[in-house]
C-alpha atoms as a PDB file:
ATOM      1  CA  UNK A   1     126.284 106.909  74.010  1.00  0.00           C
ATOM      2  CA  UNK A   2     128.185 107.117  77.450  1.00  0.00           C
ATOM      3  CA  UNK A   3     126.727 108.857  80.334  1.00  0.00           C
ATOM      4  CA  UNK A   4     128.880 110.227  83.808  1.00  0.00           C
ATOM      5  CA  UNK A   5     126.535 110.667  87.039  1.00  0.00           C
ATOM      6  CA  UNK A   6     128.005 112.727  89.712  1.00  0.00           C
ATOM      7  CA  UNK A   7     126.058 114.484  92.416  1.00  0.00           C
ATOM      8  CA  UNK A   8     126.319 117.884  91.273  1.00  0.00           C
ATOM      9  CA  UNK A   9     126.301 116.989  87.269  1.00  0.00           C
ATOM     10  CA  UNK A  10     125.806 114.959  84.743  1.00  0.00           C
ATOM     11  CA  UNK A  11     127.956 114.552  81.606  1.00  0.00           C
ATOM     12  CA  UNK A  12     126.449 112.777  78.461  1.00  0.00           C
ATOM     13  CA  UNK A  13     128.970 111.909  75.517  1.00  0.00           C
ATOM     14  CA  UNK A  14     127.600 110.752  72.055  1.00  0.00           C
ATOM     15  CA  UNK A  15     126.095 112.169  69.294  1.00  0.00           C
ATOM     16  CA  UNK A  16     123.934 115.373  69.254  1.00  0.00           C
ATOM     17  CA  UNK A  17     120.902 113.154  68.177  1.00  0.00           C
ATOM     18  CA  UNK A  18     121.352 110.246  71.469  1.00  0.00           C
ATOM     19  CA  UNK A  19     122.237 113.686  73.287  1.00  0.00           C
ATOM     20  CA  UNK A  20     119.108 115.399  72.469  1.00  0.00           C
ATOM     21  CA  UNK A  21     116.726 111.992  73.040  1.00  0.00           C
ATOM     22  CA  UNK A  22     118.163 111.164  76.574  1.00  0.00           C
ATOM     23  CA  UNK A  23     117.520 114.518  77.665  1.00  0.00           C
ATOM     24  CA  UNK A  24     114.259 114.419  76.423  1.00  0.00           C
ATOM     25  CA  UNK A  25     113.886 110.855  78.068  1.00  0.00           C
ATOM     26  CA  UNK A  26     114.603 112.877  81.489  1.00  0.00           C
ATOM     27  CA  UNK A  27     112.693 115.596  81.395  1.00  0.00           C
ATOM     28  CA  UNK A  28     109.839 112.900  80.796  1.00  0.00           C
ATOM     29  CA  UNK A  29     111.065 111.153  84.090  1.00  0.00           C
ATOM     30  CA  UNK A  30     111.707 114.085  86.175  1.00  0.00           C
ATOM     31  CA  UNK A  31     108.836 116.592  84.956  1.00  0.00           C
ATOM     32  CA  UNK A  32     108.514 119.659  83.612  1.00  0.00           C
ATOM     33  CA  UNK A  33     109.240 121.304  87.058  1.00  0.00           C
ATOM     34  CA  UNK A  34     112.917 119.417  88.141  1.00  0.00           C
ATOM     35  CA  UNK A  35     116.414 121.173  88.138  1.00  0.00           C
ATOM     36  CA  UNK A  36     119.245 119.481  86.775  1.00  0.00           C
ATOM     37  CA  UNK A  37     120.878 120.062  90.056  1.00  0.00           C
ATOM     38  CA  UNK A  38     117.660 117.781  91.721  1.00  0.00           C
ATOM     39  CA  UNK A  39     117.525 115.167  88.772  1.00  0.00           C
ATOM     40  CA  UNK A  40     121.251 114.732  88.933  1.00  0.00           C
ATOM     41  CA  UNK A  41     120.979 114.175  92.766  1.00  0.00           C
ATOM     42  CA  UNK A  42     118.041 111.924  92.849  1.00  0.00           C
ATOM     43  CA  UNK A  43     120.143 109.299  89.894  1.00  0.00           C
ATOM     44  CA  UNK A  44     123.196 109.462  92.472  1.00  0.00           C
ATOM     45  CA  UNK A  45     121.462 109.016  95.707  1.00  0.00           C
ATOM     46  CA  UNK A  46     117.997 107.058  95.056  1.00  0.00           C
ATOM     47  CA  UNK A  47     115.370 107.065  97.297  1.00  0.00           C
ATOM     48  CA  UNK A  48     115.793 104.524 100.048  1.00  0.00           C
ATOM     49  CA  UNK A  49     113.551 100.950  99.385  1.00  0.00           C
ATOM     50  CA  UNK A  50     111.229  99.505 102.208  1.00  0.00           C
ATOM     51  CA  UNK A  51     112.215  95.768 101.817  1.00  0.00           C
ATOM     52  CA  UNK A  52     109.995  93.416 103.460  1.00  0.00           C
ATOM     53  CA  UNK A  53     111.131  90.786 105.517  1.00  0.00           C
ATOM     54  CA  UNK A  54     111.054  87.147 104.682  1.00  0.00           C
ATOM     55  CA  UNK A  55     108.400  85.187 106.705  1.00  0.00           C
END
């Protein structure tokens, strides 16, 4: 199964079964409340890390 990120959609190629289970896999990870538009945006621009510095 191949999957395309963009910021405004994502486009998953494979068969209906793989289909079916990674959506279900991110609607898990995003919650019951999440658009696609939001999920889709979060997976192309994550969240900004706090990396500590080295002492």
């Amino acid at each position: 199964m191949k999957s395309y990120i963009a910021e405004k959609q994502i486009r998953l190629v494979g068969k209906a079964w793989e289909v079916k289970h990674q959506l279900q896999l991110m609607l898990k990870q995003g919650g019951p409340n999440i658009t696609l538009m939001d999920y889709a945006a979060g997976l192309h621009n994550p969240p900004q890390r706090k990396h500590l510095g080295n002492k």
